[in-house]
Protein backbone atom coordinates (compact mmCIF):
# COMPACT_ATOMS: atom_id res chain seq x y z
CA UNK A 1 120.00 102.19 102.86
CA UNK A 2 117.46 99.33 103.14
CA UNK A 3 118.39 96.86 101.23
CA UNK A 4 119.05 94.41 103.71
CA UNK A 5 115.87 92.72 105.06
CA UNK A 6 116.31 92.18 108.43
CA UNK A 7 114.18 89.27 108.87
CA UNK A 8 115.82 87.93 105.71
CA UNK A 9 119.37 88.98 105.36
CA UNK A 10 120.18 86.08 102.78
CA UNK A 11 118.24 86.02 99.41
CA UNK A 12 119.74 83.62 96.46
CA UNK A 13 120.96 85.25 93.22
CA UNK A 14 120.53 83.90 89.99
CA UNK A 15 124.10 84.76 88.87
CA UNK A 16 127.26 85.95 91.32
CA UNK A 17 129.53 86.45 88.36
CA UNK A 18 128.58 90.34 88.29
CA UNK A 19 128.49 90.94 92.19
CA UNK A 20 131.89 89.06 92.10
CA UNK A 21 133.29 91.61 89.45
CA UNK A 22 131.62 94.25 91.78
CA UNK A 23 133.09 92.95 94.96
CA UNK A 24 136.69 92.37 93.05
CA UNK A 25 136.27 95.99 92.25
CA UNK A 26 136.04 97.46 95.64
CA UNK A 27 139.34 95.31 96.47
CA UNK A 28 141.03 97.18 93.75
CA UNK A 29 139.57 100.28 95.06
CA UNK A 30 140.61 99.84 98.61
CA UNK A 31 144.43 99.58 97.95
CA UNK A 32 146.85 100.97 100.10
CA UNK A 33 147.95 104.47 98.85
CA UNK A 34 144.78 104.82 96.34
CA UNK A 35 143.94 108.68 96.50
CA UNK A 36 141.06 108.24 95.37
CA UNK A 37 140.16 105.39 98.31
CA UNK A 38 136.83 107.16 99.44
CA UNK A 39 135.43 107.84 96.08
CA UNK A 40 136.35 104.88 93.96
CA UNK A 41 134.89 102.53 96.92
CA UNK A 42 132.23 104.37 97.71
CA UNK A 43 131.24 104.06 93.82
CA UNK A 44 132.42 100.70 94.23
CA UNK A 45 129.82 99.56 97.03
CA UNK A 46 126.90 101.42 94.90
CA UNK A 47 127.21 99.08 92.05
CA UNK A 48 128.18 96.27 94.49
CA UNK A 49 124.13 97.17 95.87
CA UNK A 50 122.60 97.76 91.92
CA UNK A 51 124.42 94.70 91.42
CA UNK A 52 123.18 92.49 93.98
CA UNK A 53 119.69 93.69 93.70
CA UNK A 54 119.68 93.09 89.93
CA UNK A 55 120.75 89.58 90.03
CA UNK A 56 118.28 88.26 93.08
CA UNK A 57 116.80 85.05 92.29
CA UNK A 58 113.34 85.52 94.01
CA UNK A 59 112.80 88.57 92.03
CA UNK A 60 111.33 88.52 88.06
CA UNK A 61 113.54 90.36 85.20
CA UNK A 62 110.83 92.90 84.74
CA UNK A 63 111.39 94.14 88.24
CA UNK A 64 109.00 94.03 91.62
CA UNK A 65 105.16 93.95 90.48
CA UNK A 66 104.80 96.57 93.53
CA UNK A 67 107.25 99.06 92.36
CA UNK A 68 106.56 98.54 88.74
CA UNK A 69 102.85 99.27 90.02
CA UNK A 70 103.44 102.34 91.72
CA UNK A 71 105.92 103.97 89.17
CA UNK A 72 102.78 103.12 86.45
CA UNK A 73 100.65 105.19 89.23
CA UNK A 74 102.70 107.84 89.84
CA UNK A 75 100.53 110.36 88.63
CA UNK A 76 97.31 109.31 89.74
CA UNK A 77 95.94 111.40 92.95
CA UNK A 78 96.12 108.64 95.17
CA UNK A 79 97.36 108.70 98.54
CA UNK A 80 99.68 106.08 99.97
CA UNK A 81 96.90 104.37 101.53
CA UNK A 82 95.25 104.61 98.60
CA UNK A 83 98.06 102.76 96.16
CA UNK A 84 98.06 100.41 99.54
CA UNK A 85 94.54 99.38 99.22
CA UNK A 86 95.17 98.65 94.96
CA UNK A 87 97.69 95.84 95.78
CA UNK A 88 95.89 94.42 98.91
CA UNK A 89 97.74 95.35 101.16
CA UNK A 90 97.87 97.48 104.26
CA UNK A 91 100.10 101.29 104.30
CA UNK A 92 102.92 99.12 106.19
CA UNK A 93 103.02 96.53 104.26
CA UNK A 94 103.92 98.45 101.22
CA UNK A 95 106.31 100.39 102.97
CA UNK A 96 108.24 97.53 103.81
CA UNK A 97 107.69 95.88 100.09
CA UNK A 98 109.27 99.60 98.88
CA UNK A 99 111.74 99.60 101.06
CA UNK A 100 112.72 96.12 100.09
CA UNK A 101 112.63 96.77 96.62
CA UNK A 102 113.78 100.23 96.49
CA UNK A 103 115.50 100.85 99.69
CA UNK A 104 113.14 104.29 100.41
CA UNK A 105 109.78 104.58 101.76
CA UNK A 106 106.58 105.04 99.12
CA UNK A 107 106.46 108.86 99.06
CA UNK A 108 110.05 108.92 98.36
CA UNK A 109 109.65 106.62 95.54
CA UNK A 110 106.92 108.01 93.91
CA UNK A 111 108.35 111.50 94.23
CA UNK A 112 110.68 109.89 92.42
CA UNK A 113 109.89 108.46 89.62
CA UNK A 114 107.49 111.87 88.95
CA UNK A 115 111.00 113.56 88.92
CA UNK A 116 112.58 111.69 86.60
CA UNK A 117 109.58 111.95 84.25
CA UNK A 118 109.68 115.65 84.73
């Protein structure tokens, strides 16, 4: 999904009693004999990820200035390069920042957000 940065596979959080509730969650989902195993955990893990994202340390309360950025650009004509270029920075580099922040790749993102404006 790409929320795990490879080169950085352990960020701090600034609180663990949510992805503890999260993680305690998926334990009570997982039960033996649960017939609802697949979808309750599955659920489960998605907040576990929203959860875990949400309570990152190295990341501001208003969100990553790149995706907040982007989602304000949405609508402009710009190519990827293009929004690139606005934040100094080169067509890779933001698609690893998006990925890292939003676990998709620019044009996914951005397609995105103009969706849910729609």
């Amino acid at each position: 999904l790409g929320y795990i940065e490879p080169d950085r596979p352990l960020v701090p959080l600034s609180d663990t009693a949510a992805p503890r509730a999260a993680v305690g969650r998926i334990v009570r989902a997982a039960r033996r004999g649960n017939p609802l195993l697949e979808v309750e955990t599955g659920a489960a893990v998605h907040e576990l990820l929203v959860t875990l994202r949400r309570a990152r340390a190295d990341i501001g309360p208003d969100g990553d200035p790149v995706l907040q950025a982007l989602a304000r650009d949405a609508y402009q004509p710009l190519t990827v390069a293009e929004h690139a270029a606005r934040h100094g920075m080169t067509p890779a580099e933001l698609r690893t920042a998006v990925r890292r922040g939003a676990g998709c790749s620019p044009k996914d993102y951005l397609l995105g957000i103009r969706l849910g404006r729609a």
